[in-house]
Structure formats: structure tokens, C-alpha cells
Protein backbone atom coordinates (compact mmCIF):
# COMPACT_ATOMS: atom_id res chain seq x y z
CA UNK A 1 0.00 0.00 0.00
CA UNK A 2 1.45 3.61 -1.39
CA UNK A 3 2.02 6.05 1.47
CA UNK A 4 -0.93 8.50 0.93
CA UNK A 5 -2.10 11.17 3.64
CA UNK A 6 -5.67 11.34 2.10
CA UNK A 7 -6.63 7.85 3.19
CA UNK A 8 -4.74 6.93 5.80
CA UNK A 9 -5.52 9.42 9.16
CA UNK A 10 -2.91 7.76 11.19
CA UNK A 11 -0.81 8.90 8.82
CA UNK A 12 -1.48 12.28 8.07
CA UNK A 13 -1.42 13.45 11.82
CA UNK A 14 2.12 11.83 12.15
CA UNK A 15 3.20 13.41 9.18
CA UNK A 16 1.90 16.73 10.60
CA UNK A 17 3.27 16.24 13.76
CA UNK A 18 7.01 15.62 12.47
CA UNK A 19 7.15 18.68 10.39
CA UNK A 20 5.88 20.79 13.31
CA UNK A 21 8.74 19.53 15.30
CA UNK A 22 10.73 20.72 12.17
CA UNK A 23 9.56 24.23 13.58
CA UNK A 24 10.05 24.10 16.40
CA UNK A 25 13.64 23.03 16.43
CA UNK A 26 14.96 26.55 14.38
CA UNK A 27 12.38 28.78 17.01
CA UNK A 28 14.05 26.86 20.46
CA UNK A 29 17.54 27.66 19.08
CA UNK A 30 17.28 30.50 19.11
CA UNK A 31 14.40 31.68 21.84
CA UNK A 32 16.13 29.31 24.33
CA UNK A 33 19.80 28.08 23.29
CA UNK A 34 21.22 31.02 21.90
CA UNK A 35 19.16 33.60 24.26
CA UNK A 36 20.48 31.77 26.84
CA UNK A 37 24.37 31.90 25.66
CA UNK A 38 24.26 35.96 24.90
CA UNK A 39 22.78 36.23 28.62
CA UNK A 40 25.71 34.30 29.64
CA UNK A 41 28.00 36.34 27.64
CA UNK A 42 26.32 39.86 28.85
CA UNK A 43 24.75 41.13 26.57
CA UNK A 44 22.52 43.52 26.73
CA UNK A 45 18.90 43.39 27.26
CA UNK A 46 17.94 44.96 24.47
CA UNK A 47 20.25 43.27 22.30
CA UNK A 48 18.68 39.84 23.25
CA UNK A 49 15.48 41.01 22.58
CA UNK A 50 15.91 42.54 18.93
CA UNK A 51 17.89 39.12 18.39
CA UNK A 52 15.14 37.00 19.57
CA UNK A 53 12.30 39.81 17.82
CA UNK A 54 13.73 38.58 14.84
CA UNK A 55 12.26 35.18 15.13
CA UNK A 56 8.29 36.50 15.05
CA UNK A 57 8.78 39.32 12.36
CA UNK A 58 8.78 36.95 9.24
CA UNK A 59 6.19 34.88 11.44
CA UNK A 60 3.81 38.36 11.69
CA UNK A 61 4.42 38.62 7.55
CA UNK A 62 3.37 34.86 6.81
CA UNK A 63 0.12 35.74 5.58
CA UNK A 64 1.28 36.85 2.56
CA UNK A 65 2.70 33.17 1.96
CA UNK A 66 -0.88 31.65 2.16
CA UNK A 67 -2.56 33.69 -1.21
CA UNK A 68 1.14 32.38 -3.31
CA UNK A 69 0.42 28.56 -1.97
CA UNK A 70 -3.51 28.24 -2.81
CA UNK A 71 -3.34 30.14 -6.16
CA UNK A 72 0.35 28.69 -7.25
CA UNK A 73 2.36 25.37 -7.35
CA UNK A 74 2.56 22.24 -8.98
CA UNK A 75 -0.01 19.79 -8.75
CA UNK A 76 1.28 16.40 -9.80
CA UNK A 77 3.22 16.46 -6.80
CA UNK A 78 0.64 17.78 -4.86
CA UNK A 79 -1.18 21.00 -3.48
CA UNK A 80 1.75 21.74 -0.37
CA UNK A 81 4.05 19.65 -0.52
CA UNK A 82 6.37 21.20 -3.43
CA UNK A 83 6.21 24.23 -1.12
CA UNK A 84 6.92 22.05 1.92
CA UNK A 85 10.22 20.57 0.41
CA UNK A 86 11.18 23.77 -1.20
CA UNK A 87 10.78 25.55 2.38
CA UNK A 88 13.03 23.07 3.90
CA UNK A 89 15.61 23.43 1.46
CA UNK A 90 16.11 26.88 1.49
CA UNK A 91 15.75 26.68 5.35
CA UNK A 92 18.65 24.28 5.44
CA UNK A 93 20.78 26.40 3.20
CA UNK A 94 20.24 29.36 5.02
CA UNK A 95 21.49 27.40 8.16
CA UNK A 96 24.54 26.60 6.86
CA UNK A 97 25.26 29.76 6.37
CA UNK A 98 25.18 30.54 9.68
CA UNK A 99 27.68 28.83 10.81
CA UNK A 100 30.31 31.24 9.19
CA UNK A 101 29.28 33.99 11.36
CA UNK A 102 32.39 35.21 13.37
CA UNK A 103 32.18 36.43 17.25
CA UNK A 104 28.52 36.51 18.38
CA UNK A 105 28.88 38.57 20.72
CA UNK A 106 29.92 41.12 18.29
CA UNK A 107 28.19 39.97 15.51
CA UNK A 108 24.82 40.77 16.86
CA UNK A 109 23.47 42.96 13.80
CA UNK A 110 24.78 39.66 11.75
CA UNK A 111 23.28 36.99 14.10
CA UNK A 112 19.46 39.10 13.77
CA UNK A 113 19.60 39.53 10.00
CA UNK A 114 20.44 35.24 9.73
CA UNK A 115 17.94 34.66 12.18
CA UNK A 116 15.25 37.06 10.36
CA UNK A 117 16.11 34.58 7.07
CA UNK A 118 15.83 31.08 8.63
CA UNK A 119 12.64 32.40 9.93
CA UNK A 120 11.34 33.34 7.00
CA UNK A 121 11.57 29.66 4.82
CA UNK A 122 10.72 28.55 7.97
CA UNK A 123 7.34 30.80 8.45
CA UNK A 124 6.82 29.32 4.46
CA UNK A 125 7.10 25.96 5.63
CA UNK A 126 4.83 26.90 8.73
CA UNK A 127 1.59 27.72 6.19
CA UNK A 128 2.87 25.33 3.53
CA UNK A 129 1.81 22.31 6.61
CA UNK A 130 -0.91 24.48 7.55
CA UNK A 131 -2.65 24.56 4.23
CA UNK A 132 -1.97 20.74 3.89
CA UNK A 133 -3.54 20.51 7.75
CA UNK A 134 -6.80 22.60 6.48
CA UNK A 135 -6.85 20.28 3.38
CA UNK A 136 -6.44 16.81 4.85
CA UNK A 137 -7.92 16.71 8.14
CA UNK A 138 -11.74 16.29 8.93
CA UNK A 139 -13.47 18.88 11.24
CA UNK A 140 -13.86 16.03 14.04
CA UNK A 141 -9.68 15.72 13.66
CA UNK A 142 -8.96 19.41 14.25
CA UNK A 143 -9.13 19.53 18.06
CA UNK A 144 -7.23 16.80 18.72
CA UNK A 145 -4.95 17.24 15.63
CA UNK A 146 -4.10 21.03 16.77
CA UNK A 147 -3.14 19.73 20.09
CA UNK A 148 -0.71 17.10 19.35
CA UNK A 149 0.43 19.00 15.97
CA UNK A 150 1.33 22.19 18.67
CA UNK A 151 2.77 19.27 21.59
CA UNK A 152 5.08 18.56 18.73
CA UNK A 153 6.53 21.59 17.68
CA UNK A 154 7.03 21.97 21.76
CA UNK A 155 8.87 18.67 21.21
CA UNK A 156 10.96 20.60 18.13
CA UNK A 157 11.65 23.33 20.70
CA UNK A 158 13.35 20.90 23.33
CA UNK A 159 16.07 19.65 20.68
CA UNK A 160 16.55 23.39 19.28
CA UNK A 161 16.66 24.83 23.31
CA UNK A 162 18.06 22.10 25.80
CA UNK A 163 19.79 19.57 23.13
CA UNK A 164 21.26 22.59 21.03
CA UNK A 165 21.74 24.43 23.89
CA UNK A 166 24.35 21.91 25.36
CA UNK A 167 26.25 21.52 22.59
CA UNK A 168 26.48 25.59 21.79
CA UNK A 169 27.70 25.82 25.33
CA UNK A 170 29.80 22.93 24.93
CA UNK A 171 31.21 22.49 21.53
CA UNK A 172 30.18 25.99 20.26
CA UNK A 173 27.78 27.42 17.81
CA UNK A 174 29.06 26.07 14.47
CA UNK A 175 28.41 22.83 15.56
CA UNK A 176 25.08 23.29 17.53
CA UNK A 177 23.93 24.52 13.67
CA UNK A 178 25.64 21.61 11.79
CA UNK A 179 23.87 19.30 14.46
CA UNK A 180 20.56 21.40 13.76
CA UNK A 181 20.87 21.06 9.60
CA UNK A 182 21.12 17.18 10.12
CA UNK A 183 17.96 16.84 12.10
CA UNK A 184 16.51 19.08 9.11
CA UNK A 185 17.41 17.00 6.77
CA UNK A 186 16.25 13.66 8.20
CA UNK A 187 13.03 15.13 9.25
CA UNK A 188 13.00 16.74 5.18
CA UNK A 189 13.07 12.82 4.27
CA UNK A 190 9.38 12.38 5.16
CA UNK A 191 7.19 14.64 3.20
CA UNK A 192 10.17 13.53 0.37
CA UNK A 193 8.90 10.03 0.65
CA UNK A 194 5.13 10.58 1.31
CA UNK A 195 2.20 11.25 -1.07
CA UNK A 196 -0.60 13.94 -0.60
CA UNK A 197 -3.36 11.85 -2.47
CA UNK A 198 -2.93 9.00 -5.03
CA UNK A 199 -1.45 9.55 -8.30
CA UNK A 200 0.74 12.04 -6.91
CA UNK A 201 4.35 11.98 -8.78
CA UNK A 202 7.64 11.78 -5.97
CA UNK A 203 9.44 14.16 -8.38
CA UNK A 204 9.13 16.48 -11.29
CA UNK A 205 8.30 14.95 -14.22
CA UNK A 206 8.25 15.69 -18.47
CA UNK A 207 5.41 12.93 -18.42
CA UNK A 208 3.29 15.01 -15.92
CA UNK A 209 1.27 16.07 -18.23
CA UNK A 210 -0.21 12.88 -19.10
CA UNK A 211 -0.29 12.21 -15.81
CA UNK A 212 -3.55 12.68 -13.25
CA UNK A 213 -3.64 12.71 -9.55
CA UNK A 214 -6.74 13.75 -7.08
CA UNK A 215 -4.41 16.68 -6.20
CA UNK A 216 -5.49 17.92 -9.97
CA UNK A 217 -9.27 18.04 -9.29
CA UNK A 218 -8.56 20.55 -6.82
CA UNK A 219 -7.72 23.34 -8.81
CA UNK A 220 -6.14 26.31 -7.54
CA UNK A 221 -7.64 29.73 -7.04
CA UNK A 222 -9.10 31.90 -10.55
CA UNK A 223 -6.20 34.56 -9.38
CA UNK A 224 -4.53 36.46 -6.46
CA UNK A 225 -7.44 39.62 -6.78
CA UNK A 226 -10.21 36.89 -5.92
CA UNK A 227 -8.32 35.76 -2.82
CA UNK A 228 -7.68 39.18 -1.29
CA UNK A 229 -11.19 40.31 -2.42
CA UNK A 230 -12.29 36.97 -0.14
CA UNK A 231 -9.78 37.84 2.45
CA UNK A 232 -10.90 41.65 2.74
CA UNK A 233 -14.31 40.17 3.19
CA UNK A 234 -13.96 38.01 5.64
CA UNK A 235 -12.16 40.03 7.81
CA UNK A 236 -14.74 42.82 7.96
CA UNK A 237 -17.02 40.50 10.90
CA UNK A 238 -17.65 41.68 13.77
CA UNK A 239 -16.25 38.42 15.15
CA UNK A 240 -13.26 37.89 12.71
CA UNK A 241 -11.85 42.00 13.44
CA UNK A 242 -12.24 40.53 16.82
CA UNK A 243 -10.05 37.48 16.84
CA UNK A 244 -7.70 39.79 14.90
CA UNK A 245 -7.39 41.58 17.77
CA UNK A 246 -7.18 38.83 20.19
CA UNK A 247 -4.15 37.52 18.20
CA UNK A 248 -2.16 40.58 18.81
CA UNK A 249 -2.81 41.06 21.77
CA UNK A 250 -3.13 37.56 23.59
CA UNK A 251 0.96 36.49 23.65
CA UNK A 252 2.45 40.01 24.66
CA UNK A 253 2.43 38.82 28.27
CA UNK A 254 4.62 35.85 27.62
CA UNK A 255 6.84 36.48 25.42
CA UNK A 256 8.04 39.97 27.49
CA UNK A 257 8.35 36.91 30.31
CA UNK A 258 10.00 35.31 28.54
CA UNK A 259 12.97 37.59 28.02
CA UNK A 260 12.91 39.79 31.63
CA UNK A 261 11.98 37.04 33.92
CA UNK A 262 15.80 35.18 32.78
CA UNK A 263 17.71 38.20 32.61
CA UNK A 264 16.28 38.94 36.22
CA UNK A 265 16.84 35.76 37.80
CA UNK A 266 20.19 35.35 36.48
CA UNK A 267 21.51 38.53 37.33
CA UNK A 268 19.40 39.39 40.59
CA UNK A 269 19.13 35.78 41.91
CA UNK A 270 22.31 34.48 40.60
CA UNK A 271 20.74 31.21 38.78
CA UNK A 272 23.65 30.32 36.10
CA UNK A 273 22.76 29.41 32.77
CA UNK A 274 22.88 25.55 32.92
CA UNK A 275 19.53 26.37 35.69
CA UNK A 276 18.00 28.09 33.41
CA UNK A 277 18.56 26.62 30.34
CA UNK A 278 17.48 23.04 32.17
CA UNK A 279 14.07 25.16 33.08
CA UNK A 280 13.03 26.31 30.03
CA UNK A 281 14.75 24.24 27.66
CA UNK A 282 13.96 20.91 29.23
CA UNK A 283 10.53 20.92 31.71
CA UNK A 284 9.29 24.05 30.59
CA UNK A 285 9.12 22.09 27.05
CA UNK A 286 7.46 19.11 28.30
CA UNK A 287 4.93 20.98 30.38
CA UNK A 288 3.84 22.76 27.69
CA UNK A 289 3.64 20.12 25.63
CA UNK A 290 1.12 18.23 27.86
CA UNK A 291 -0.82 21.71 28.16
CA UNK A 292 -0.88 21.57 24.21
CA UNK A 293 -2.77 18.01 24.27
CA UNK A 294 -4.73 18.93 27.25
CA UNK A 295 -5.76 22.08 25.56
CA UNK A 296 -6.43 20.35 21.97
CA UNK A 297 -9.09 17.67 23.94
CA UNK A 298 -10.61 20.38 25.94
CA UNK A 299 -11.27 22.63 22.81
CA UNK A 300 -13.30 20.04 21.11
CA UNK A 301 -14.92 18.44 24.15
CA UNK A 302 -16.37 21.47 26.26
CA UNK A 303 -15.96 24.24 22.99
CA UNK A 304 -13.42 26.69 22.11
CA UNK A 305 -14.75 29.83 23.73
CA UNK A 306 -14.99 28.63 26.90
CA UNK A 307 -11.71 27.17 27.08
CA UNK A 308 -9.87 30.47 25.22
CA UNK A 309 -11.50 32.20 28.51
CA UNK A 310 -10.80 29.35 31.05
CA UNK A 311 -6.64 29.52 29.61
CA UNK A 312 -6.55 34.09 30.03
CA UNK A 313 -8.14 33.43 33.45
CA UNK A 314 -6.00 30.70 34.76
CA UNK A 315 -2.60 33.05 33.08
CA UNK A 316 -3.93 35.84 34.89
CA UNK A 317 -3.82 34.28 38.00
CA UNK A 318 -0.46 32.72 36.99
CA UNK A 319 0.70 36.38 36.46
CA UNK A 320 -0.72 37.58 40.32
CA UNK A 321 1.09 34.57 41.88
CA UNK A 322 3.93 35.95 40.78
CA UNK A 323 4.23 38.95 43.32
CA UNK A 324 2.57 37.15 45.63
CA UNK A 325 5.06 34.46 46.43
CA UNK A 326 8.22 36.51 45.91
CA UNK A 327 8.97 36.54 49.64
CA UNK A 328 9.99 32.33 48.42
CA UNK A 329 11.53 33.24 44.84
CA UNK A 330 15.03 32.45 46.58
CA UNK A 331 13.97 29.03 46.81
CA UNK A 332 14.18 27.49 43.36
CA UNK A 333 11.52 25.37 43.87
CA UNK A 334 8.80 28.07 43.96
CA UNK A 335 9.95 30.14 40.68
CA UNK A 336 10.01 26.63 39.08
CA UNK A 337 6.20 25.39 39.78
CA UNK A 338 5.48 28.95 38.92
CA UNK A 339 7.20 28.86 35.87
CA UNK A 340 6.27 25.37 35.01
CA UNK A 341 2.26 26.73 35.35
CA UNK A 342 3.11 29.60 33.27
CA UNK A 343 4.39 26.54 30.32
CA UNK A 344 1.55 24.87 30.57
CA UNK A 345 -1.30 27.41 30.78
CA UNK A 346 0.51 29.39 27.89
CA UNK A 347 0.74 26.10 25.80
CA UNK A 348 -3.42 25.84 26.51
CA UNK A 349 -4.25 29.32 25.40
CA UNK A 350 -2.67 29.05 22.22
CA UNK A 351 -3.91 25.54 21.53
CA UNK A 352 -7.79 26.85 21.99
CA UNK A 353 -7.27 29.50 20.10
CA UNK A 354 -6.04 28.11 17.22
CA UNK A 355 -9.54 26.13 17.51
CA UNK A 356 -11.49 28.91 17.59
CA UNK A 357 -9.77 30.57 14.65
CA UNK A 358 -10.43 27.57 12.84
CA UNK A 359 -13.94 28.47 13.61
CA UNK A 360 -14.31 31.42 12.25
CA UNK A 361 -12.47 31.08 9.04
CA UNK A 362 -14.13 31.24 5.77
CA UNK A 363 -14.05 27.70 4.20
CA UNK A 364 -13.28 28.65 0.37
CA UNK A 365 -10.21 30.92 2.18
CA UNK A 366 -9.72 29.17 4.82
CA UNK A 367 -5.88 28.02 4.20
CA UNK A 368 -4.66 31.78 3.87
CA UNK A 369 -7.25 33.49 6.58
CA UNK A 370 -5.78 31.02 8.94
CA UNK A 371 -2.52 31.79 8.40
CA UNK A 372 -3.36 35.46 8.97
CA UNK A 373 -4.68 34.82 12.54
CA UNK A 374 -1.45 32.79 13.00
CA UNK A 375 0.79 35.93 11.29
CA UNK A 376 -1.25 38.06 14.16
CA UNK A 377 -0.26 35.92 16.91
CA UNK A 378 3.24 36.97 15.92
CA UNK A 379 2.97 40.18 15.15
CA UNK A 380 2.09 39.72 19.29
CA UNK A 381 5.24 37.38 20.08
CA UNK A 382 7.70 40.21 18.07
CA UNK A 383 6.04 43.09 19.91
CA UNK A 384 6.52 41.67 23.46
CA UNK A 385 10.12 41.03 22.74
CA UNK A 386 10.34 44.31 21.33
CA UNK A 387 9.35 45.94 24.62
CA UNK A 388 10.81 43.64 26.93
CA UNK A 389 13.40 46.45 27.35
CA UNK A 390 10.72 49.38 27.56
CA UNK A 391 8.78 47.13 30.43
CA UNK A 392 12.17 45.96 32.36
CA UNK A 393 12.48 50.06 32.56
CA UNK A 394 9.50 51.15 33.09
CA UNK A 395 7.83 48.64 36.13
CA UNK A 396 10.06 47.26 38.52
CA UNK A 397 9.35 43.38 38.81
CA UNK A 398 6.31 42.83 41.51
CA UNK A 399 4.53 45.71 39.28
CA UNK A 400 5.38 43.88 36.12
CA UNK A 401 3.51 40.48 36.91
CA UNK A 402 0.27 42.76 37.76
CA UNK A 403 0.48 45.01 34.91
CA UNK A 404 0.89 41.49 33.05
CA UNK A 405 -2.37 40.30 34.86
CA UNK A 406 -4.69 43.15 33.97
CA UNK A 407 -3.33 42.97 30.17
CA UNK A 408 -4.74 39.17 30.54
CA UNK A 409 -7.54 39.40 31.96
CA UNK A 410 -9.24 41.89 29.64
CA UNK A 411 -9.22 39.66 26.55
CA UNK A 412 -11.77 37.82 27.89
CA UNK A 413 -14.00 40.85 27.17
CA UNK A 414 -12.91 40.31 23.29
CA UNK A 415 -13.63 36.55 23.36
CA UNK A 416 -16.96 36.89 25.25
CA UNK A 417 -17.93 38.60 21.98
CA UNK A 418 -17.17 36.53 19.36
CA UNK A 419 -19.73 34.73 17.31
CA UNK A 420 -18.20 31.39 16.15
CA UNK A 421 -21.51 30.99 13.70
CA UNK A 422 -21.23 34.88 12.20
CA UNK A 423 -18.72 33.32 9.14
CA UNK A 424 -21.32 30.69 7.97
CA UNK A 425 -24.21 32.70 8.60
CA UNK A 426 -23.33 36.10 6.82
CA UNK A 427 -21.23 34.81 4.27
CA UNK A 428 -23.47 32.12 3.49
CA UNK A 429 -20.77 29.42 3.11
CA UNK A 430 -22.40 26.41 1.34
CA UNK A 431 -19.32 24.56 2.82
CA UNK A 432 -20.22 24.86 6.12
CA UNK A 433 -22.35 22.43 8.54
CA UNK A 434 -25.20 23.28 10.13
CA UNK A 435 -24.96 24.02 13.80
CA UNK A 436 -25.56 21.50 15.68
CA UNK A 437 -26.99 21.36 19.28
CA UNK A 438 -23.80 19.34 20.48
CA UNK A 439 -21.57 22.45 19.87
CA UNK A 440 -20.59 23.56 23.71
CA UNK A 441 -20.02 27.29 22.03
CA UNK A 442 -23.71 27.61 21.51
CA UNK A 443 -24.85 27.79 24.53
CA UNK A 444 -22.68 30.99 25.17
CA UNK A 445 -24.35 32.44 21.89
CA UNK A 446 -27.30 34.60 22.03
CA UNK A 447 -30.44 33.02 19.57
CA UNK A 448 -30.49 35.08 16.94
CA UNK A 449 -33.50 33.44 15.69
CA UNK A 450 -36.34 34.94 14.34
């Protein structure tokens, strides 16, 4: 039996799940692993940051990927995967070139404009597997399949921060990326070998044209005007100009964390970089990966809404615990539980929320409207970077965590008001289902019957 993701569902959520790890491998490099090393090396704050900013800016710009992948490509290999396989190479290149940068430490202009690259093949690669994710999978998958597709990338993110990260401090960075390429490549071996639907062609071929695959009954979009004309319209809802602003607002919090809480605790409470790298790197990674599968079951078992507001409730909290227990952050134990709840809960708002975007994407559009939500969410991780500096300055760290808190706890006044039926019902998609009375979201829904 030929490999085929269409017809074999075992198979198309491993698939998915490897070449989110492939992600998350370049994004724990550098977030974890090499934040960690320029800490060590004192660097500046604001350095770090604009070094680690430079992962989420191609990230906020993927968007403009999606409209290319629907409307272009070549079909006898398949919708995405061309554009997978091409990603990876030119991610892999681009890697290799890194490893020619001189000093880091004063090569940090050189070390942001690399990063920015890798980031962007890899943010191509990112909606490349998402498109293939909206094609393949059935709506009862999605939960689930967003959960363990998102646990996996946090499983990418513990070979690029704690595996990478020992061998950068070890061995050096030249050979934490060579290390890094080889994983890419073996990983680049699966969608290499696999086939979208049947009839799909391994390689290029002159006899493609008398060839046909399923993947040619799916024709691509008329042109790029009727996409963005689609786009344009979809995001004028009430509900979908909401989740916009969700997106770029929801991750702020964590990723400022992210950068300040480190830099504090290394240089106030004199953790070395080994501690924190074995934090973050290593637990922190398989925390959130269990909040990612928690957070995919809940989603489609008790409804998206309510678990989006359930996840900025519990961070809040999170956040306020913070101040409250820093009497005890001397004892290591303490900032670690906190920081392993922060993982987890963090892991679980993203998960739902990638749900509920799901939800309120327009089905003919919905490959390249979902990868705008996911552009927003890092338009969100690059601006709390960014200001990571501007907040270190202008709170000291108790008024942080509550400043974090409030910034929390008021998206729940965004969610509250989204309509997860406003897409199907305005737009009149003859895609979508009907609603059904087993959808938990309803019941947080006004009728809008007549």
C-alpha cells in the first residue's frame, strides 16, 4: 500500500506532527539556546530582545505566503508539498550559512539579520503544513490534531533549546547549527517520501502532463485579486476584526516573560545558565507540551470559547502569583512550579485559540485566513520582545507580573464577543455544517432566531 495522507488518518497526523517539530527546532535555538548563551555572555537586554524579535517578524508577515500557496504550485506532486520541500531546502541552506558567522557577541546585527532569514523559509514551511492541515484533516480531527500538531513543535523546541543548547555551550555554535541542519534534513526525508493523495508523482516529471492525480481536481484559485477580495471580506465581521485583535494582543504577556523574567533571575538571583537553560529548555518544554494536548481535547470536548477564557483566566492568575510568592523566589523550587504553570497554561491558550480561529475562518479561504490569525499571533510574540526592554524600565518586577495580569484578563471581554456561527451565517458558506446542538459554544451564543 502507497504512502498517501488522504486515506490513511494515522498517517497524516504523524506526518503533521514531524514537520511541526521541524519548527520548532529553528524557534528553540534561538528563543532558548542562543538567548540563553548571549545572557551568559552579557549582553545587553535589548540586544537579546531585537535578536530574539527577529524570530516573530517573518512569522507576523506569513500571511502573505498563504494567497502564493492556494493560487500557485505544482499539482502532480501535490497542493503543499512542493512548497513544503522547497521551504526546507532553502531553510537548510540558510542554516549553513550561519555557521560562518564570526564572534557573536559582536556579531549581533549579523546573528538578527540570519535569524530574520531562517525564519522566514521557515514561516513558508509553517503555512505550507498548515494549508496541507486545512486540506487533509476532517473537522472532528482538528481539536485533537491542533493539540498534538502544537505538543510537537514543543517537542521541536526541546532539541533546538536544551539539546542545542548543550552543545552551543559545549562544543560551540558552528556545531550546535551543523547538528541542527542534520535533524533538518532527516526530518525533510518524510514529506520527500510521502504522497498527498494517489497519483501524486515523488518528483518532477516531463510525463506530468499525461499524468492525473486527485491533487489535480482541486484546482487552484481563478487569481490572487479573488483571494484578497475573499480575504478583505472576511475580515470585515464583527467576530473575525475581533479574533484579529485577540491575536495581537493575547501572547504580549509571555513572550516579554519570557525575556525579563531570565535576565532577572540570572543577574538578581544568581541562577547560572545551565539552571535556566534546564528550566526552560527541558521541563518548561514538556509541560507545555502536555498543556498543548490537554488544551487540543478540551477545545473540542467542552468548545473553544470557553476554554480560550478558562486559559486568560488561569494566566492571569499565573501572572498575580507571581508577586505574591516573591517573599519564596530564593527558593528554586517556587519560581520553578510557577514557571512550570506559566508553560503549561501558555501552551493551553494558544492551543484553543487556534480552535477557535479555525472556527471562524471562511471555508473557500480558509488556508490563507488562517494563516493570517497565525501571522497576528506573531505580530504579538515580536512586539513583546520588542518591549521587553521598555517594560524591564519602566515597572520594577512585583509591578510587572500585575500590569501582566490586567493585560490578561481583559481579553476575555474580546472573546466573550465573538460569534463562532457569524462566518457561515453572513457569508453564506455552502461549505459549512449546520450548527448542531452538540456544539458547547452555543450555549454561550445569544439566539439570533427569528
Amino acid at each position: 500500500m502507497k504512502p498517501y495522507l488522504s486515506d490513511n488518518p494515522a498517517l497524516r497526523l504523524s506526518t503533521l506532527c514531524i514537520l511541526y517539530a521541524a519548527q520548532g527546532i529553528p524557534d528553540g535555538f534561538v528563543r532558548i539556546a542562543l538567548k540563553t548563551y548571549l545572557i551568559s555572555e552579557q549582553v545587553s537586554t535589548e540586544a537579546i530582545g531585537t535578536v530574539v524579535a527577529m524570530v516573530s517578524w517573518p512569522w507576523a508577515l506569513k500571511w502573505i505566503w498563504g494567497p502564493f500557496i492556494d493560487r500557485f504550485g505544482y499539482l502532480p506532486m501535490g497542493r503543499r508539498r512542493p512548497w513544503i520541500l522547497a521551504a526546507q531546502f532553502l531553510m537548510t541552506l540558510t542554516l549553513g550559512a550561519m555557521a560562518f558567522i564570526p564572534e557573536l557577541t559582536t556579531s549581533v546585527g549579523i546573528i538578527a539579520v540570519m535569524v530574520l532569514l531562517v525564519n522566514v523559509f521557515a514561516s513558508l514551511q509553517d503555512v505550507s503544513v498548515d494549508a496541507l492541515a486545512v486540506d487533509m484533516l476532517s473537522a472532528k480531527e482538528r481539536g485533537v490534531a491542533n493539540g498534538f500538531m502544537f505538543a510537537s513543535s514543543y517537542g521541536g523546541t526541546f532539541i533546538g533549546g536544551a539539546i542545542l543548547g548543550q552543545i552551543i555551550l559545549a562544543y560551540g555554535f558552528p556545531s550546535a547549527v551543523s547538528v541542527q541542519i542534520a535533524i533538518l534534513l532527516l526530518i525533510a526525508a518524510v514529506p520527500l517520501c510521502l504522497r498527498e493523495r494517489p497519483g501524486d508523482l515523488l518528483w518532477p516529471s516531463k510525463k506530468a502532463r499525461d499524468h492525473h492525480s486527485r491533487s489535480e481536481e482541486m484546482e487552484h484559485p481563478a487569481s490572487l485579486r479573488a483571494l484578497f477580495q475573499m480575504l478583505f471580506r472576511a475580515f470585515s465581521l464583527h467576530s473575525t476584526i475581533l479574533g484579529a485583535s485577540l491575536a495581537v494582543l493575547s501572547l504580549i504577556t509571555i513572550n516579554s516573560h519570557l525575556i525579563i523574567w531570565p535576565v532577572y533571575l540570572q543577574r538578581e538571583l544568581g541562577w547560572t545558565s545551565s539552571d535556566w537553560l534546564f528550566l526552560e529548555g527541558q521541563l518548561a518544554v514538556w509541560f507545555g507540551l502536555g498543556g498543548s494536548v490537554l488544551g487540543g481535547i478540551l477545545a473540542s470536548a467542552l468548545g473553544t470559547k470557553r476554554t480560550v477564557i478558562f486559559s486568560l483566566v488561569a494566566l492571569s492568575t499565573c501572572w498575580l502569583a507571581y508577586p505574591m510568592t516573591e517573599a519564596y523566589w530564593s527558593n528554586s523550587t517556587v519560581v520553578t512550579i510557577l514557571f512550570l504553570v506559566e508553560s503549561t497554561l501558555a501552551a493551553f491558550l494558544q492551543v484553543s485559540m487556534f480552535a477557535l480561529f479555525m472556527g471562524i475562518c471562511w471555508r473557500p479561504i480558509a488556508a490563507t485566513q488562517f494563516t493570517a490569525f497565525m501571522a497576528l499571533l506573531n505580530v504579538s510574540n515580536g512586539l513583546g520582545a520588542r518591549f521587553s526592554g521598555t517594560m524591564e524600565w519602566a515597572f520594577n518586577i512585583s509591578e510587572l507580573h500585575i500590569f501582566l495580569a490586567i493585560l490578561q484578563i481583559v481579553l476575555v471581554a474580546i472573546v466573550l464577543a465573538i460569534n463562532p456561527k457569524e462566518v457561515s451565517e453572513k457569508l453564506e458558506d455552502p461549505h459549512a455544517p449546520e450548527a448542531s446542538s452538540e456544539n458547547p459554544d452555543e450555549a454561550m451564543l445569544p439566539n439570533t432566531a427569528s
